[in-house]
Every structure is written in C-alpha cells, then in structure tokens.
PDB file of N, CA and C in Angstrom:
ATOM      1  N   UNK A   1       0.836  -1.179   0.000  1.00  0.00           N
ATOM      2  CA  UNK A   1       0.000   0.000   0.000  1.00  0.00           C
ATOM      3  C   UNK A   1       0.883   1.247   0.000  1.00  0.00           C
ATOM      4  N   UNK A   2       0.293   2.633  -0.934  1.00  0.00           N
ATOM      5  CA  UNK A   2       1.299   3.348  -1.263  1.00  0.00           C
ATOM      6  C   UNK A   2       1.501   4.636   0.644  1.00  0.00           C
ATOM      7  N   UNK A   3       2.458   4.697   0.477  1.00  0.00           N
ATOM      8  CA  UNK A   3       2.481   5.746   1.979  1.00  0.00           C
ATOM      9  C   UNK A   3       2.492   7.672   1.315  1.00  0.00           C
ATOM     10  N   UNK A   4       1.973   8.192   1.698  1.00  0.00           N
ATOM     11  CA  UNK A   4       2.615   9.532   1.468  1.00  0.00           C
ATOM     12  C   UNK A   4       3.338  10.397   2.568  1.00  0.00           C
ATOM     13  N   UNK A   5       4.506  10.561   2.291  1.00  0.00           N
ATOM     14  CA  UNK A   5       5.787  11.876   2.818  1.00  0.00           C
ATOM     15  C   UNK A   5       4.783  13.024   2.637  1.00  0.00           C
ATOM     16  N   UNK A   6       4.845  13.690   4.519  1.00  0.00           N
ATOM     17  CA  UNK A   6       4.432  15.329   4.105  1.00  0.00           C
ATOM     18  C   UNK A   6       5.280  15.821   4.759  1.00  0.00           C
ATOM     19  N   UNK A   7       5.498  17.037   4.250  1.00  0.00           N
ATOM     20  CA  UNK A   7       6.827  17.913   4.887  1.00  0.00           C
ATOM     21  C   UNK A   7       6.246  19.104   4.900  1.00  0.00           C
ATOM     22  N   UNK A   8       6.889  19.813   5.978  1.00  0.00           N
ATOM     23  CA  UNK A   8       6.052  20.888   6.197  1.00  0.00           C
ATOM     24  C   UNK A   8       7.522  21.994   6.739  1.00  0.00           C
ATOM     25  N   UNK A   9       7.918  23.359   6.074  1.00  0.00           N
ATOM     26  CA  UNK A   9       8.982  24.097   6.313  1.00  0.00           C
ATOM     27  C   UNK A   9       8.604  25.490   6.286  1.00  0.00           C
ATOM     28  N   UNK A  10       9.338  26.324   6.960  1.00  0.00           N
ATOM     29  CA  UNK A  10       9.416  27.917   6.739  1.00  0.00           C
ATOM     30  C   UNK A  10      10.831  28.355   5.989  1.00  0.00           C
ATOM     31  N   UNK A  11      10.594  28.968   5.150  1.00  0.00           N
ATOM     32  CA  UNK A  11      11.856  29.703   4.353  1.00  0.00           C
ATOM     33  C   UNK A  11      12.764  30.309   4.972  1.00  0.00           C
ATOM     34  N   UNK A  12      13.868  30.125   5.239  1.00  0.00           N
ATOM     35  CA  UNK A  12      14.437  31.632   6.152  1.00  0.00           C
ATOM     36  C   UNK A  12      14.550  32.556   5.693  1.00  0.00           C
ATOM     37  N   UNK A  13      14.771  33.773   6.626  1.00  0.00           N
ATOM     38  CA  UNK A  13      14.681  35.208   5.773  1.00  0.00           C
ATOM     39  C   UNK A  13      15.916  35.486   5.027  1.00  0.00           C
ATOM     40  N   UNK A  14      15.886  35.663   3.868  1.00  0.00           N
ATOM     41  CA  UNK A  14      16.539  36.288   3.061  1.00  0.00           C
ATOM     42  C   UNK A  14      16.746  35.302   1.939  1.00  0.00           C
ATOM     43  N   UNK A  15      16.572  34.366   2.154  1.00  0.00           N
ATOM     44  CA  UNK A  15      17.179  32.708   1.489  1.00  0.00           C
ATOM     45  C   UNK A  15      16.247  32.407   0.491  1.00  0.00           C
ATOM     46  N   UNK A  16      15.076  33.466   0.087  1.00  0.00           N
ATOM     47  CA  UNK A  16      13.706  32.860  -0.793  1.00  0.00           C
ATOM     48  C   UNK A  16      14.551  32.443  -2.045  1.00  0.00           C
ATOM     49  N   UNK A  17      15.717  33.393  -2.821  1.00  0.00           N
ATOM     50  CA  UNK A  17      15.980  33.092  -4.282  1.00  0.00           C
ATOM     51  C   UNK A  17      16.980  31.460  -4.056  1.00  0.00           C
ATOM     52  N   UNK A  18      17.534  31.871  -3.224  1.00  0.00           N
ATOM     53  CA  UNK A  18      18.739  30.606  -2.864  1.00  0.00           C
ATOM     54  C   UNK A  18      17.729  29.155  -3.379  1.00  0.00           C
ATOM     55  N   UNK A  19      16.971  29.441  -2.346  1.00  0.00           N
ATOM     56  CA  UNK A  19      15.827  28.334  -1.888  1.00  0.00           C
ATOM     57  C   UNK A  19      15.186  27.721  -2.974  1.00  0.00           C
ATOM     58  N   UNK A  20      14.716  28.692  -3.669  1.00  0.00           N
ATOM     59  CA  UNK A  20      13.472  28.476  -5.113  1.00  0.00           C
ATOM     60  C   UNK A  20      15.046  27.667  -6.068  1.00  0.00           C
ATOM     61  N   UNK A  21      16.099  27.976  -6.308  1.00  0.00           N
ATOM     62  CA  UNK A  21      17.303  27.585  -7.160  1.00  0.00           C
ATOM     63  C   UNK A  21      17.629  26.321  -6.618  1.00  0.00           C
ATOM     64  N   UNK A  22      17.733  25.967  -5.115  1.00  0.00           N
ATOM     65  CA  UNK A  22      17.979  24.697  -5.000  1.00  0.00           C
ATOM     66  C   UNK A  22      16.771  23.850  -5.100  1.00  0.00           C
ATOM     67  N   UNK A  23      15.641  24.032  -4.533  1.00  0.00           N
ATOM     68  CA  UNK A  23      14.447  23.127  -4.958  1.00  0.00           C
ATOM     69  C   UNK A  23      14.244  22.762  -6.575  1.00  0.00           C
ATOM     70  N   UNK A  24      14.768  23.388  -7.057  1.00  0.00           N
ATOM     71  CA  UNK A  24      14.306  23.427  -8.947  1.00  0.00           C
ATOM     72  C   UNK A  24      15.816  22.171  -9.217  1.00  0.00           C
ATOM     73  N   UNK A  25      16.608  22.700  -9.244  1.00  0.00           N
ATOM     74  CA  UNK A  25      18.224  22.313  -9.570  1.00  0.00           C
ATOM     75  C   UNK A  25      18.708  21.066  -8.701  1.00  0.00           C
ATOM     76  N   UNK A  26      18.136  20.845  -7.597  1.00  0.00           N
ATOM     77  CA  UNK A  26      18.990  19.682  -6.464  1.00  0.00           C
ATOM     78  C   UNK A  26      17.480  18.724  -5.955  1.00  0.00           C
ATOM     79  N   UNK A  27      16.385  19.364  -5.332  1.00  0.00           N
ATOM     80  CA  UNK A  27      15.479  18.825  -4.538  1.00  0.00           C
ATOM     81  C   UNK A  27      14.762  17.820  -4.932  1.00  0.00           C
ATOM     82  N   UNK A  28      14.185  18.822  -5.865  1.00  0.00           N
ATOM     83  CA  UNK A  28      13.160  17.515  -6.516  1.00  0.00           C
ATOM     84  C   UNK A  28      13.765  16.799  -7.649  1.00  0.00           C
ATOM     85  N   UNK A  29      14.773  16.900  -8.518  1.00  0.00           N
ATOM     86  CA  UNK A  29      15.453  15.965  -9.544  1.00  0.00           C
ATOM     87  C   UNK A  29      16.151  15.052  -8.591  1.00  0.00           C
ATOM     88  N   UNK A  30      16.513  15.255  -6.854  1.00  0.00           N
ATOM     89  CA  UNK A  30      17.192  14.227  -6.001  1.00  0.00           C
ATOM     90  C   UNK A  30      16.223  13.261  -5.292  1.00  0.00           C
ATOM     91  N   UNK A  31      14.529  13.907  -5.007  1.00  0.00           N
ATOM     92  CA  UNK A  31      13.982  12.731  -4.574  1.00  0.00           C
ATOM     93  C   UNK A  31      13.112  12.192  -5.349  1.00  0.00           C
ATOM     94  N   UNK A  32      13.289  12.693  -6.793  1.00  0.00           N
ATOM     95  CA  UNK A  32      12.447  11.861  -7.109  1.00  0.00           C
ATOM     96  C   UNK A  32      13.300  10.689  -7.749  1.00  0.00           C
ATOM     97  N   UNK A  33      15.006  10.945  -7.619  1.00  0.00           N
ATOM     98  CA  UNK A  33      16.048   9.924  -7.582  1.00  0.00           C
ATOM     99  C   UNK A  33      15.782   8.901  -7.002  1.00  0.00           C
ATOM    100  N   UNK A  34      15.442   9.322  -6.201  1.00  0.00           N
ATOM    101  CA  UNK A  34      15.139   8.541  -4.524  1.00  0.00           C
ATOM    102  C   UNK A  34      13.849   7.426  -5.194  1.00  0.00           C
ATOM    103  N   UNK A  35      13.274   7.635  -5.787  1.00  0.00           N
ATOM    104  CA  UNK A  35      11.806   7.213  -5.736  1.00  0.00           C
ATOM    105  C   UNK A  35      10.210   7.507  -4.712  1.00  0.00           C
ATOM    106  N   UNK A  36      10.765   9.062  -4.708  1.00  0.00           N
ATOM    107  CA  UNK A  36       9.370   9.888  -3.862  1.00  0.00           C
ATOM    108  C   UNK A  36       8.649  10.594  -5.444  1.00  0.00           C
ATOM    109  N   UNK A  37       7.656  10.361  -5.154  1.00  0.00           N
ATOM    110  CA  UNK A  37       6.662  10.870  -6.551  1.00  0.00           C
ATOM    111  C   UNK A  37       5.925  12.228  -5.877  1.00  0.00           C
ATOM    112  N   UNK A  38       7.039  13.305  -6.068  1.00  0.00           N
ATOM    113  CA  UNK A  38       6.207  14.880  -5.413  1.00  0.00           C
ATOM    114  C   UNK A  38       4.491  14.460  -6.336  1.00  0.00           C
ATOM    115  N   UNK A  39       3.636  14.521  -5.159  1.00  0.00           N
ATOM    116  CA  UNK A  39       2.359  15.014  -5.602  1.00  0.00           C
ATOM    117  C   UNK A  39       1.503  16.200  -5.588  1.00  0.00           C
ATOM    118  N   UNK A  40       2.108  17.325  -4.542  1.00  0.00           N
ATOM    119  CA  UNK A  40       1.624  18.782  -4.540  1.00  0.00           C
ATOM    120  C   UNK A  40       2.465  19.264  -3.752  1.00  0.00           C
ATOM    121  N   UNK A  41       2.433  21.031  -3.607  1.00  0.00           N
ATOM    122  CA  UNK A  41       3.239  21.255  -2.980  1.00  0.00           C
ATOM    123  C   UNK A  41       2.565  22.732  -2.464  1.00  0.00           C
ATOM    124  N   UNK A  42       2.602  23.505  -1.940  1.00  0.00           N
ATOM    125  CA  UNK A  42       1.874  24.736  -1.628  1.00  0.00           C
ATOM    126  C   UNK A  42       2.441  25.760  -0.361  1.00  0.00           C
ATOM    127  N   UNK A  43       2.726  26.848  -0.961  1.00  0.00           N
ATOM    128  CA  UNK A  43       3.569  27.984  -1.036  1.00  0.00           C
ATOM    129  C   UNK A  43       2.575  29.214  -0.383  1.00  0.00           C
ATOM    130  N   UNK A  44       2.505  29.666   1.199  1.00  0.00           N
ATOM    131  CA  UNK A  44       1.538  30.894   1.700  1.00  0.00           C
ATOM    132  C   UNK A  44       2.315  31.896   1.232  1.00  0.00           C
ATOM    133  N   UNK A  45       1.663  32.735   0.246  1.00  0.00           N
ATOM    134  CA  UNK A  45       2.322  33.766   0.584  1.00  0.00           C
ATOM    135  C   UNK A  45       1.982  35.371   0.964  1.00  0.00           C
ATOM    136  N   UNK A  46       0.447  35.052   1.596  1.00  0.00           N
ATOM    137  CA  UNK A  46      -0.140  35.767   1.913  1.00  0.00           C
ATOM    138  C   UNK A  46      -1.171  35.459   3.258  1.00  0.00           C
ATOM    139  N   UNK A  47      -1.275  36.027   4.071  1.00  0.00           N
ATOM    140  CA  UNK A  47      -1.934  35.753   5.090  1.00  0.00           C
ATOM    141  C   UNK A  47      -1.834  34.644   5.992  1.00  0.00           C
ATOM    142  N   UNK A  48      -0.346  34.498   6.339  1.00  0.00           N
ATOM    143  CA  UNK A  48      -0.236  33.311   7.138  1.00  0.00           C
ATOM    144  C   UNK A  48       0.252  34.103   8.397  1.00  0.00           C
ATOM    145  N   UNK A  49      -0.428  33.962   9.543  1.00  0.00           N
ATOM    146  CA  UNK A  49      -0.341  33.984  10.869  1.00  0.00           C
ATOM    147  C   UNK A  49       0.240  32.611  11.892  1.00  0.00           C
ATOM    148  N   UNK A  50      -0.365  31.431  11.645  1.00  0.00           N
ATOM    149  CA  UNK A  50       0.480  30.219  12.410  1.00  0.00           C
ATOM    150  C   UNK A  50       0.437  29.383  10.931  1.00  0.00           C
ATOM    151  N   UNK A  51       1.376  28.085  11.524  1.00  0.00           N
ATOM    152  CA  UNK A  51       1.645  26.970  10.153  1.00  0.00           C
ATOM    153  C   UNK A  51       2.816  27.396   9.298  1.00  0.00           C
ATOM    154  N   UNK A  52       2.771  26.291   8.734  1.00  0.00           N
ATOM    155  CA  UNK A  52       4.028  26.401   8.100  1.00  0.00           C
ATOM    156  C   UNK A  52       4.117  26.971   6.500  1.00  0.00           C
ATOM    157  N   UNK A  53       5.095  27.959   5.978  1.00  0.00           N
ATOM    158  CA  UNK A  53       4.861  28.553   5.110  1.00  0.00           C
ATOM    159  C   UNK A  53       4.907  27.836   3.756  1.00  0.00           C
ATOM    160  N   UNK A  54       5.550  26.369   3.581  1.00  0.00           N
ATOM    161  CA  UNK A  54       5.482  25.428   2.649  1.00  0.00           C
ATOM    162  C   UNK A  54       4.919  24.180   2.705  1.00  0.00           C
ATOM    163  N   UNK A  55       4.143  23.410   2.515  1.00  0.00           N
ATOM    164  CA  UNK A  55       3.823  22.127   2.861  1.00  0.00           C
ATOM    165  C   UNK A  55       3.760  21.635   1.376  1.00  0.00           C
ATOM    166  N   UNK A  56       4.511  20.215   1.502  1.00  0.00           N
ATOM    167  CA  UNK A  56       4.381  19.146   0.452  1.00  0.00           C
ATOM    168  C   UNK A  56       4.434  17.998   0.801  1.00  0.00           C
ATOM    169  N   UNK A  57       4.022  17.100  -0.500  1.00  0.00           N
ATOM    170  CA  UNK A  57       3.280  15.797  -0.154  1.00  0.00           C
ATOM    171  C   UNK A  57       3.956  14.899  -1.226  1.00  0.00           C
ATOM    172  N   UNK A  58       4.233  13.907  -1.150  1.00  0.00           N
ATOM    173  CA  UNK A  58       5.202  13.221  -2.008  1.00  0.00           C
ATOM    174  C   UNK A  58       4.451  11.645  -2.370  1.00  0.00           C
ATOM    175  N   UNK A  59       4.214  10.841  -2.878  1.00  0.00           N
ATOM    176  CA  UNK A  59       4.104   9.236  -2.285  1.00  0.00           C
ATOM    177  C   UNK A  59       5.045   8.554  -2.812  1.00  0.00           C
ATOM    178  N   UNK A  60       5.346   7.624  -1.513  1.00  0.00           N
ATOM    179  CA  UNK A  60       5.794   6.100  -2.185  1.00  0.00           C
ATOM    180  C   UNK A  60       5.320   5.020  -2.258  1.00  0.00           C
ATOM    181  N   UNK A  61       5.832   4.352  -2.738  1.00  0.00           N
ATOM    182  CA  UNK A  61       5.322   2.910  -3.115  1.00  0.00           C
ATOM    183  C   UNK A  61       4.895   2.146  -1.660  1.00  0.00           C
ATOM    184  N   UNK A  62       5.567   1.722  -1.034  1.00  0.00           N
ATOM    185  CA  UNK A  62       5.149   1.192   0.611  1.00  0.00           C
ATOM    186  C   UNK A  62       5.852   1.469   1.391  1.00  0.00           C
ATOM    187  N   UNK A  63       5.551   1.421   2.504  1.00  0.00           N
ATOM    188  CA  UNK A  63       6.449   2.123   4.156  1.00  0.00           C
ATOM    189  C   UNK A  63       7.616   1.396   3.738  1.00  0.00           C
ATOM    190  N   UNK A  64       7.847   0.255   3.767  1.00  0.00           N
ATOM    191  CA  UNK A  64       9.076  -0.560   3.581  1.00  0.00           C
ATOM    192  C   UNK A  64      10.317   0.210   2.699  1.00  0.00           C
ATOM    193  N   UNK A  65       9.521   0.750   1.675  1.00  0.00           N
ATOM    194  CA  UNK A  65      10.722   1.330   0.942  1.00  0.00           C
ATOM    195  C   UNK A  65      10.847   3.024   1.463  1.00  0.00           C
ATOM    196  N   UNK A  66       9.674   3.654   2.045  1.00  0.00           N
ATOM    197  CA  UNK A  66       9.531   5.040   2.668  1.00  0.00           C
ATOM    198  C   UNK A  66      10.695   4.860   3.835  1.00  0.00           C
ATOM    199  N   UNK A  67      10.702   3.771   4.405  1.00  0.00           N
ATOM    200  CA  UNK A  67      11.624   3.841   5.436  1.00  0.00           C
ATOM    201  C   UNK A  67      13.108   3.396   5.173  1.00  0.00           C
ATOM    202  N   UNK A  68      13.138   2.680   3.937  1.00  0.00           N
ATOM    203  CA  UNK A  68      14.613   2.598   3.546  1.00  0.00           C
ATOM    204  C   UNK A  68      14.912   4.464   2.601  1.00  0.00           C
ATOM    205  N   UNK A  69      13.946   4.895   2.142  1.00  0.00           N
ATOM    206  CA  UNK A  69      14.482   5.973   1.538  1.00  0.00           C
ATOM    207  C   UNK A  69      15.277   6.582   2.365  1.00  0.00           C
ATOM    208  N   UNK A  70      13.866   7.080   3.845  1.00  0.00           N
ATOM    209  CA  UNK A  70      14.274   8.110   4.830  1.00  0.00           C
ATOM    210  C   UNK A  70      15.959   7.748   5.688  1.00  0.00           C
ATOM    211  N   UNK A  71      15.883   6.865   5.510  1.00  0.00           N
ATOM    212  CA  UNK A  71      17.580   6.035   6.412  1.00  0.00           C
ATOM    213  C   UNK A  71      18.451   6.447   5.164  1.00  0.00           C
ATOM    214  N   UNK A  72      18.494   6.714   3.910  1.00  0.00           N
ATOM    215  CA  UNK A  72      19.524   6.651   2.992  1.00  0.00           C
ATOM    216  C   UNK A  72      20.562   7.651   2.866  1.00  0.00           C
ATOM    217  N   UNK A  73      21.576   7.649   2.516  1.00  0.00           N
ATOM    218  CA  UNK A  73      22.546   8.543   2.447  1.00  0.00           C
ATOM    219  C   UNK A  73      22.256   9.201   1.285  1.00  0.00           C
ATOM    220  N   UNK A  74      21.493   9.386   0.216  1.00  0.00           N
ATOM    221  CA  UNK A  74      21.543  10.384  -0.369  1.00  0.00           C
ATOM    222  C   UNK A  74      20.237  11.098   0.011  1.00  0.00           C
ATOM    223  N   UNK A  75      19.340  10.616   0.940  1.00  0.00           N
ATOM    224  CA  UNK A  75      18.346  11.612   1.155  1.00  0.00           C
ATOM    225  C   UNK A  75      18.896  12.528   2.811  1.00  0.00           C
ATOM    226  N   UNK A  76      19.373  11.994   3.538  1.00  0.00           N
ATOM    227  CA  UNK A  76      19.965  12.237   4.432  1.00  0.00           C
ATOM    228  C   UNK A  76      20.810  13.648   3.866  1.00  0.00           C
ATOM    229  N   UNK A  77      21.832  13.364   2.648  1.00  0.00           N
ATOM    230  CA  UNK A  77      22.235  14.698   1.901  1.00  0.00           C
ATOM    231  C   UNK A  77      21.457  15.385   1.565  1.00  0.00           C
ATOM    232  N   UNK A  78      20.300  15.346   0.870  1.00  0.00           N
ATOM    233  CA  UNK A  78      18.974  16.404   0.511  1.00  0.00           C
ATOM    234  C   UNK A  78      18.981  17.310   1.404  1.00  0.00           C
ATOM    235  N   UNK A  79      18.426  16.449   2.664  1.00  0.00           N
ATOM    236  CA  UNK A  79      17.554  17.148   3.659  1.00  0.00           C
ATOM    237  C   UNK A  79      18.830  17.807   4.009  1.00  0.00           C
ATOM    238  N   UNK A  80      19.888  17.961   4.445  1.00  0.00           N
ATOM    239  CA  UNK A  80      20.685  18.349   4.541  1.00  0.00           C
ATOM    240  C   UNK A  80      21.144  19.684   4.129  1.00  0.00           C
ATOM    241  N   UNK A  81      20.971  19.714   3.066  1.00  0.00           N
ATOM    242  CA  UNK A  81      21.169  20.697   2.482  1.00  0.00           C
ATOM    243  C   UNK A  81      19.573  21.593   2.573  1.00  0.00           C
ATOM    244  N   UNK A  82      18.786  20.896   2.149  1.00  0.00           N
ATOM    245  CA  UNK A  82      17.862  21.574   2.351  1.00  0.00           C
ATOM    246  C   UNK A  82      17.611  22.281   3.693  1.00  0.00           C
ATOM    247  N   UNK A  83      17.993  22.201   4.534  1.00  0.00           N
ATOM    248  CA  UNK A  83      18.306  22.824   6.376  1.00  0.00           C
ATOM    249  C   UNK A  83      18.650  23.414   5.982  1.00  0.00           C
ATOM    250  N   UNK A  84      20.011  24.049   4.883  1.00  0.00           N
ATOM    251  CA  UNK A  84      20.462  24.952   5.284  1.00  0.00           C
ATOM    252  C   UNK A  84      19.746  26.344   4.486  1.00  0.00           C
ATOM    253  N   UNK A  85      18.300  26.451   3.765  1.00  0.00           N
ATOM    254  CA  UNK A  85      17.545  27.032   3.697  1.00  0.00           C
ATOM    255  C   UNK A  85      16.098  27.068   4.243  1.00  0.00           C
ATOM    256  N   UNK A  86      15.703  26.318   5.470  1.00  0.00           N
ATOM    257  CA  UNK A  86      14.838  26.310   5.783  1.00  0.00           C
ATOM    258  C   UNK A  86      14.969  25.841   6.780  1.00  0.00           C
ATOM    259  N   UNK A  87      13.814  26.473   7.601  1.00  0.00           N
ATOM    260  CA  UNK A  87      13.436  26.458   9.303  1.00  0.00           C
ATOM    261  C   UNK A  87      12.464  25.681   9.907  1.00  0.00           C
ATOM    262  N   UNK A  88      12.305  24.731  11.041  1.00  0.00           N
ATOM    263  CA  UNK A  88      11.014  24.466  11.011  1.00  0.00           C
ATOM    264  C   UNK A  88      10.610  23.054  10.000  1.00  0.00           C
ATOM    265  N   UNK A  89      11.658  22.291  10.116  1.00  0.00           N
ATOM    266  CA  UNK A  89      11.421  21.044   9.218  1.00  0.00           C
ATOM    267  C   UNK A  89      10.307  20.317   9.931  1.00  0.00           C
ATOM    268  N   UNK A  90       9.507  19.707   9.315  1.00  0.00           N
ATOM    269  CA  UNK A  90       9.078  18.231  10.168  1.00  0.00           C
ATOM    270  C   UNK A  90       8.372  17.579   8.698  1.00  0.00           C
ATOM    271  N   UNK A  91       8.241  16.241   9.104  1.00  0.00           N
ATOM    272  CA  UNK A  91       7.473  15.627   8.358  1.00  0.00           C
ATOM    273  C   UNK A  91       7.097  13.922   8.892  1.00  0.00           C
ATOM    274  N   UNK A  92       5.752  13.809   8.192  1.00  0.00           N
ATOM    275  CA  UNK A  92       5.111  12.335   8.798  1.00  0.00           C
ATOM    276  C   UNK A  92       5.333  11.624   7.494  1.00  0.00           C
ATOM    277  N   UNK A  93       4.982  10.198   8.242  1.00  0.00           N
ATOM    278  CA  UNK A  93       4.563   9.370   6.598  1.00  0.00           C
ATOM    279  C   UNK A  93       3.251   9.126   7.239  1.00  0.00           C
ATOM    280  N   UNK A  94       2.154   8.583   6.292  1.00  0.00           N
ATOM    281  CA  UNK A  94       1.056   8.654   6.655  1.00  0.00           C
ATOM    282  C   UNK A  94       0.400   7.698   5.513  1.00  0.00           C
ATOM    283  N   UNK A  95      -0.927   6.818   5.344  1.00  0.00           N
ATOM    284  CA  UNK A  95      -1.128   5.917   4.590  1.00  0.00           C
ATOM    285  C   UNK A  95      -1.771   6.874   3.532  1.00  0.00           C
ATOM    286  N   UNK A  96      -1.705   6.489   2.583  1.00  0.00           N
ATOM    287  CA  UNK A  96      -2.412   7.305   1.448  1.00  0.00           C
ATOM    288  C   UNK A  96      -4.018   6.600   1.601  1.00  0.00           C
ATOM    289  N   UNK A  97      -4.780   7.933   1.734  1.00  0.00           N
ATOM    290  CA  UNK A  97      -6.509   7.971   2.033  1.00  0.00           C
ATOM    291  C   UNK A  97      -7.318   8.197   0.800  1.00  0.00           C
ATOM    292  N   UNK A  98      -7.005   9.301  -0.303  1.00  0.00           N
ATOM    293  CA  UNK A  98      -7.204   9.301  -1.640  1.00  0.00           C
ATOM    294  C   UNK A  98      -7.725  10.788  -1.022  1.00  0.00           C
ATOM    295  N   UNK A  99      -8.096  11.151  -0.610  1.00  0.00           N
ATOM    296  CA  UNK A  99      -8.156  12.308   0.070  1.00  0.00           C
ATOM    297  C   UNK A  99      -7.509  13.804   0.638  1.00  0.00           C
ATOM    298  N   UNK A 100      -7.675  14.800   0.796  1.00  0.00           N
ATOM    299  CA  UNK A 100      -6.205  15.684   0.761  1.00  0.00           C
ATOM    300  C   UNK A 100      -6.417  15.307   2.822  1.00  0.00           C
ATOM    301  N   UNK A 101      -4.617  15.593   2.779  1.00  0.00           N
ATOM    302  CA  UNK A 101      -4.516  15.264   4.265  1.00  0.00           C
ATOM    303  C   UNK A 101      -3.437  16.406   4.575  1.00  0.00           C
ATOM    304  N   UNK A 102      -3.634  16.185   5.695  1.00  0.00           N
ATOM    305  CA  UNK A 102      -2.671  16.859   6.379  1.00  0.00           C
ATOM    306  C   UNK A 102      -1.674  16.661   7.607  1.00  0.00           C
TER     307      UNK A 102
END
C-alpha cells in the first residue's frame, strides 16, 4: 500500500531566491532519484499567521521502501542541504486515504 511523505517548512529570511534555485536544480530531480513521486506542494504567501509557510506531499510505493528511503545517504544529503535554507522542518509518513490530508 502506497504511503505519502508530508513535509512541512518555513523559508528563512533572506534565502527565498537561494531556496526556489535549490528546490528546482537539487530537490526535486534528487527525490524523485530517490523514488518519492512529489504530488503537490503549496507555497503561503499571503496571510499566514500560524503553520508552516510550505507544505508538500510526495508518495511512495510502501512504508518498507519510505523507510529505507528516509535512512539513505543520499536523502539524508537532501535534507541536509535543504536545512540549510529552511526552518522548522518536520514531516510524517502517513497511509495514502485518496483524500487531501494533512
């Protein structure tokens, strides 16, 4: 059964162009290396008071392989790098419902 990755981040200040250049150029051509299938992704950029200013949603194929991704050394490098433009990481895996989740 397929799982979906949600991640949920704040931009740091000043880092928006950095940020938008590595997500395009490194992020998503690296997990979807990985075998994460980005399925949406959504960007406040207006009227956000609490929550997080990016949330995305990815699926994989089954926890089994969601949990060998998340242990891997080249996603381990992603996220990695990806820290060093963004604040406020977290993310679940969660069963895919067919439904939007959160």
């Amino acid at each position: 059964m397929s799982v979906k990755l949600m991640m949920y981040w704040d931009i740091k200040p000043g880092r928006d162009q950095d940020y938008f250049e590595f997500v395009v150029r490194e992020w998503v051509p690296g997990i979807t290396r990985l075998g994460i299938q980005t399925t949406g992704a959504w960007y406040t950029v207006w009227g956000r008071t609490e929550g997080p200013q990016i949330m995305a949603e990815a699926v994989i194929d089954d926890l089994s392989t969601a949990q060998q991704i998340l242990k891997s050394s080249e996603w381990l490098d992603l996220h990695v790098k990806l820290l060093d433009y963004v604040n406020n990481y977290k993310q679940k895996v969660v069963r895919v419902t067919g439904g939007f989740q959160i």
